[in-house]
N, C-alpha and C. Protein backbone atom coordinates (compact mmCIF):
# COMPACT_ATOMS: atom_id res chain seq x y z
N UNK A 1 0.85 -1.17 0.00
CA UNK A 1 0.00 0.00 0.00
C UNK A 1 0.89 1.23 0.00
N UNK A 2 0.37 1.89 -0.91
CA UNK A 2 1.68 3.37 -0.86
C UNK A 2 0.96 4.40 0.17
N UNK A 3 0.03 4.70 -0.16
CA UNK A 3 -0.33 5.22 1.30
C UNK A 3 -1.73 5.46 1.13
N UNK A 4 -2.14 5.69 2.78
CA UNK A 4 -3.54 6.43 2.79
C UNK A 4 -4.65 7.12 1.65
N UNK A 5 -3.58 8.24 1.34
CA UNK A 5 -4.16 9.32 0.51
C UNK A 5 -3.88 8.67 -0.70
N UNK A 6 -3.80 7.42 -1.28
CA UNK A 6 -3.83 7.29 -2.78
C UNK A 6 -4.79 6.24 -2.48
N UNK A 7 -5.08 5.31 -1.04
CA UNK A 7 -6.32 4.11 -0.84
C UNK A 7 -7.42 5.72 -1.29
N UNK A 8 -7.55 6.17 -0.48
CA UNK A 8 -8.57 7.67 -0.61
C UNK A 8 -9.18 7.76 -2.16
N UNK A 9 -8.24 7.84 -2.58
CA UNK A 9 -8.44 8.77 -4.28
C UNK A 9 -8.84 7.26 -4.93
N UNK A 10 -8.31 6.02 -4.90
CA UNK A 10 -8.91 4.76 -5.48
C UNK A 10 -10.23 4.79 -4.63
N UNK A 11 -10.67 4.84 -3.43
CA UNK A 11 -12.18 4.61 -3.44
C UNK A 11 -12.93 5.86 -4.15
N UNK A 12 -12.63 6.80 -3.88
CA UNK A 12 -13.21 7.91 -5.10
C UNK A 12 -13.51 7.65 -6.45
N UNK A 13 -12.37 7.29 -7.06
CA UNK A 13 -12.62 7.07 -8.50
C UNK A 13 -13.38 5.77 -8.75
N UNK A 14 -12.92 4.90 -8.11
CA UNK A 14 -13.70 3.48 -8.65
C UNK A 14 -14.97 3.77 -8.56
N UNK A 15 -15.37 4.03 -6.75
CA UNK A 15 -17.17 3.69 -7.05
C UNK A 15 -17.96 5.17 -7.52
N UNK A 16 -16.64 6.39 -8.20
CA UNK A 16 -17.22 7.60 -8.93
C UNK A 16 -17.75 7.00 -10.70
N UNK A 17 -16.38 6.11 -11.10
CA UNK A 17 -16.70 5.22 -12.24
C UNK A 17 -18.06 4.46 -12.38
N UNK A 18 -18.45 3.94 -10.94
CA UNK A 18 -19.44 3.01 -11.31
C UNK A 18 -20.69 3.52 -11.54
N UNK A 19 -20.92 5.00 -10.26
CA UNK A 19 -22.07 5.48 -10.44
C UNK A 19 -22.14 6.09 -12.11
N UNK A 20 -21.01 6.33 -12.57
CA UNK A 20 -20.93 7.34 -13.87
C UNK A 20 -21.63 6.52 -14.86
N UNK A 21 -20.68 4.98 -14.44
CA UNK A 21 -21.65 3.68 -15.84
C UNK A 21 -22.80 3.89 -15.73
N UNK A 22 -23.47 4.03 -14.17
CA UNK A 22 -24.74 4.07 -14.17
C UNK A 22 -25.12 4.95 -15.21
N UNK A 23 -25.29 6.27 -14.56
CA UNK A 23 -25.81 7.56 -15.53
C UNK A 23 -25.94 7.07 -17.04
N UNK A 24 -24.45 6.71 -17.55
CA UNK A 24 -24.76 6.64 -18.61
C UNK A 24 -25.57 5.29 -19.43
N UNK A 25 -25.53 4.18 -18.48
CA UNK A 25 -26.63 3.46 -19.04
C UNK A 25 -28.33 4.06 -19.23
N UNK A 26 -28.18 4.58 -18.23
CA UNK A 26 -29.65 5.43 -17.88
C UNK A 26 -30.18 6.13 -19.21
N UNK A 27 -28.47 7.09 -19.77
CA UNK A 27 -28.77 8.11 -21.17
C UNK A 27 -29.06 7.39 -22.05
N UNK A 28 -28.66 6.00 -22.29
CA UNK A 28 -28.62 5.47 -23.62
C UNK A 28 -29.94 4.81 -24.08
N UNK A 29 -29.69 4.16 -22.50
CA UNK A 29 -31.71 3.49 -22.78
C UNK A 29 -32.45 3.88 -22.72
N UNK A 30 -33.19 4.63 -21.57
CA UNK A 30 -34.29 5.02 -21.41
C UNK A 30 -34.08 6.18 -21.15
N UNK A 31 -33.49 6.93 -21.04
CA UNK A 31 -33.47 8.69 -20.65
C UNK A 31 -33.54 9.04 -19.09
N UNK A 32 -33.95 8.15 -18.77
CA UNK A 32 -34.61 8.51 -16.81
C UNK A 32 -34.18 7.25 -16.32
N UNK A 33 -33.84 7.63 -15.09
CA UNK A 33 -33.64 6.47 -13.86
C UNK A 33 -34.55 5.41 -13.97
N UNK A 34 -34.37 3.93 -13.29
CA UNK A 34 -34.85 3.03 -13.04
C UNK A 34 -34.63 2.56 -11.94
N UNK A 35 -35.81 1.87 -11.26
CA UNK A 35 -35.67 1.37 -9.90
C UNK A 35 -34.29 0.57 -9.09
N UNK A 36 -33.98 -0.25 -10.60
CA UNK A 36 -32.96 -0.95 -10.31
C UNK A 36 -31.35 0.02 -10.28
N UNK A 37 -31.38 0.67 -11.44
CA UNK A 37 -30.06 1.85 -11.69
C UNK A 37 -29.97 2.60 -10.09
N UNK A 38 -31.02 3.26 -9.38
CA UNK A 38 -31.14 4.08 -8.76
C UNK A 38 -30.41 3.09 -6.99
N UNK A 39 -31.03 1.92 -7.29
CA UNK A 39 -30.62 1.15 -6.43
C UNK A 39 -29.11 0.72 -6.04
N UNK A 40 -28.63 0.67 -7.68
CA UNK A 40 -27.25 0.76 -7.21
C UNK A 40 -26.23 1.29 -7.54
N UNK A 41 -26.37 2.83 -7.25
CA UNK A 41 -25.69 4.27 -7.28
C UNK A 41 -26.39 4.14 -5.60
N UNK A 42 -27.12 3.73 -5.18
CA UNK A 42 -27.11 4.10 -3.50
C UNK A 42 -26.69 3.15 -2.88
N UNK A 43 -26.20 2.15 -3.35
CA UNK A 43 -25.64 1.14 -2.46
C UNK A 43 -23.88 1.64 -3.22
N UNK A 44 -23.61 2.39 -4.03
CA UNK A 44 -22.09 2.56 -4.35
C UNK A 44 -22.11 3.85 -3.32
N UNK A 45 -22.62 4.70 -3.32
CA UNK A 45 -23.01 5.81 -2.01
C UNK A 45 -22.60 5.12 -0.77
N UNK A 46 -23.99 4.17 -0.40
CA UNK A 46 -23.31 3.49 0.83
C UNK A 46 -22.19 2.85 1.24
N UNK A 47 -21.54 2.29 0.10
CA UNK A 47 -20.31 1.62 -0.32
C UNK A 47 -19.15 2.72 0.15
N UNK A 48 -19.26 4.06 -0.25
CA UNK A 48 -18.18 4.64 -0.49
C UNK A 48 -17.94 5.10 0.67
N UNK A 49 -19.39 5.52 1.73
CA UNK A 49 -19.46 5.92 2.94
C UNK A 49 -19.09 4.70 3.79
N UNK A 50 -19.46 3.96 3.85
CA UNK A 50 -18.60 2.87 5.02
C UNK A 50 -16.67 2.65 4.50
N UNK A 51 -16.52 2.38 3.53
CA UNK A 51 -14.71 2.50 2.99
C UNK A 51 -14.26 3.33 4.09
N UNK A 52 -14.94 5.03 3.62
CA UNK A 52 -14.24 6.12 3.81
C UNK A 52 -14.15 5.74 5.75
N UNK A 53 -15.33 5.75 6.00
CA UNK A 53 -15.66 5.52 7.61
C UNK A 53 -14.28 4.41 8.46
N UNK A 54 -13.57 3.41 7.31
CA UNK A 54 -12.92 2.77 7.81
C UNK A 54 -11.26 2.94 7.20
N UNK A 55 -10.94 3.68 6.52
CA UNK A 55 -9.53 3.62 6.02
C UNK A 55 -9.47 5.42 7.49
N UNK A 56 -10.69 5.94 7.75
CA UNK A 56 -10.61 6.94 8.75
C UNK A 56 -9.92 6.56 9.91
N UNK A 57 -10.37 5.40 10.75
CA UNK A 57 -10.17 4.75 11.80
C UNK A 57 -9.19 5.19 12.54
N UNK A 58 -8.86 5.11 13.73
CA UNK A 58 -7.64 5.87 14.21
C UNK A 58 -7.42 4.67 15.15
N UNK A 59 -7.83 3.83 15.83
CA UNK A 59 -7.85 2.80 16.81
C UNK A 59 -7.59 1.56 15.95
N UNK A 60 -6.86 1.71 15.04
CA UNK A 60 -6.23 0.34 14.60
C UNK A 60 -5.41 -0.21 15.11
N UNK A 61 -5.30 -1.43 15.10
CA UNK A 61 -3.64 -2.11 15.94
C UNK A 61 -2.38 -2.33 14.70
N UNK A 62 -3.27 -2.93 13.94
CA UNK A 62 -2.07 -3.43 12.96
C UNK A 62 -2.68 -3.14 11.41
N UNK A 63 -1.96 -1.64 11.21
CA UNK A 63 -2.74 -0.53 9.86
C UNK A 63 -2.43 -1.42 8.59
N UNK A 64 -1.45 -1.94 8.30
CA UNK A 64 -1.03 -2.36 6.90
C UNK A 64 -1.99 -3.34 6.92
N UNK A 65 -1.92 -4.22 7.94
CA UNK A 65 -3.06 -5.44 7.40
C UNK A 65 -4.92 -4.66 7.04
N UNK A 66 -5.30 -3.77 8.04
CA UNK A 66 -6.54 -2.90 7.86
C UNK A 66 -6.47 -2.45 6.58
N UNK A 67 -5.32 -2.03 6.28
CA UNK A 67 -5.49 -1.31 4.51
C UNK A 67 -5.72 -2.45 3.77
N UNK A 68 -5.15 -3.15 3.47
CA UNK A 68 -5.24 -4.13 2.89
C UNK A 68 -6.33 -4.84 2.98
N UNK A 69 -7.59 -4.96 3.92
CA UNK A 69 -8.36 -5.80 3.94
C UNK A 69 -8.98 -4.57 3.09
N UNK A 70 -9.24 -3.63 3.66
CA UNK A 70 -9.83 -2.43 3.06
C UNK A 70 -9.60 -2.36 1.42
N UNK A 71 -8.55 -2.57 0.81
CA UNK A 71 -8.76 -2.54 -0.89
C UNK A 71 -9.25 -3.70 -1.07
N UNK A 72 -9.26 -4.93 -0.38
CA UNK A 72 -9.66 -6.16 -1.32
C UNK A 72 -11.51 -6.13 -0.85
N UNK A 73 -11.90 -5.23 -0.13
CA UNK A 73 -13.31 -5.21 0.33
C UNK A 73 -13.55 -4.22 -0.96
N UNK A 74 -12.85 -3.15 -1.06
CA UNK A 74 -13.14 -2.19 -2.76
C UNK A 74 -13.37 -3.18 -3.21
N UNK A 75 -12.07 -4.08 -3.92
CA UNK A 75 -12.30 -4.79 -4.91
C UNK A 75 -13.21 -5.81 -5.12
N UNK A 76 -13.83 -6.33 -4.40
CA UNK A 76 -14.96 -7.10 -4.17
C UNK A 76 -16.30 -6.33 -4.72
N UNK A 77 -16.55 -5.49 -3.53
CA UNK A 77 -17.73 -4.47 -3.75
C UNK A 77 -18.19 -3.88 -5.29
N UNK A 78 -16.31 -3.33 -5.85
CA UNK A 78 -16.77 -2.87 -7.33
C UNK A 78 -17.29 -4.17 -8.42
N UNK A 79 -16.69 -5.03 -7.81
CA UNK A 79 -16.75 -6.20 -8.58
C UNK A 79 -18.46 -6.71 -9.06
N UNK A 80 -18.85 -6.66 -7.30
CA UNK A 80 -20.37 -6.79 -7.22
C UNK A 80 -21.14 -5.78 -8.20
N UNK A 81 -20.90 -4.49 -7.69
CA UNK A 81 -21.40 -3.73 -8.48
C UNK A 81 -21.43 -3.31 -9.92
N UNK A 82 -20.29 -4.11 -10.52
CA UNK A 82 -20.20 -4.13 -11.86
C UNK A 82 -21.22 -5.10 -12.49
N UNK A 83 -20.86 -6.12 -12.00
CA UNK A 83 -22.36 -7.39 -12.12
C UNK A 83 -23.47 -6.84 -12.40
N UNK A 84 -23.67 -5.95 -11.37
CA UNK A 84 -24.91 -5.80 -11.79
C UNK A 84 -25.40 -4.83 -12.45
N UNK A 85 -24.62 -3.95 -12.95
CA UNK A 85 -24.83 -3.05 -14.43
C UNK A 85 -24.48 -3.98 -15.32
N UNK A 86 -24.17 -4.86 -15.17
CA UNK A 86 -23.42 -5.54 -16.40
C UNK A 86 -25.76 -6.68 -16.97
N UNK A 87 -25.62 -6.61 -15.85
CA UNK A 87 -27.03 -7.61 -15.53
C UNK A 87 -28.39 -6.41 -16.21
N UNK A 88 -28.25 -5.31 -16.03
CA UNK A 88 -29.52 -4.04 -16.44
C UNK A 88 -29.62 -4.42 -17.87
């Protein structure tokens, strides 16, 4: 892990990417949101708010291993969430 402030800027961009796929699936097909689209741009919201809540932490014991669980929980999460734009 190189540090903090670049885990930071990777949860930004990734689940900023995913909501963006969203949007633009939204433009291409139907013009307006869908129950399902809307559903998960708020679970990448919620996604991004619990990350942030935990790379914050200050009461860690042992940080390198916490980071580290912390990107492979990104990488999971985006993973999920790609699925399922991939699934709309």
């Amino acid at each position: 892990m190189a540090s903090v402030k670049n885990l930071k800027k990777d949860i930004n961009y990734v689940l900023g990417d995913i909501i963006e796929a969203v949007y633009i699936f939204e433009l291409t097909s139907t013009g307006k949101p869908s129950e399902s689209s809307s559903a998960i741009v708020t679970e990448a919201i919620t996604s991004f708010d619990s990350l942030m809540t935990k790379v914050n932490a200050k009461n860690v014991e042992n940080k390198k291993a916490h980071f580290k669980q912390i990107n492979k929980e990104l990488e999971q999460t985006a993973n999920q969430l790609i699925e399922k734009i991939n699934a709309l």
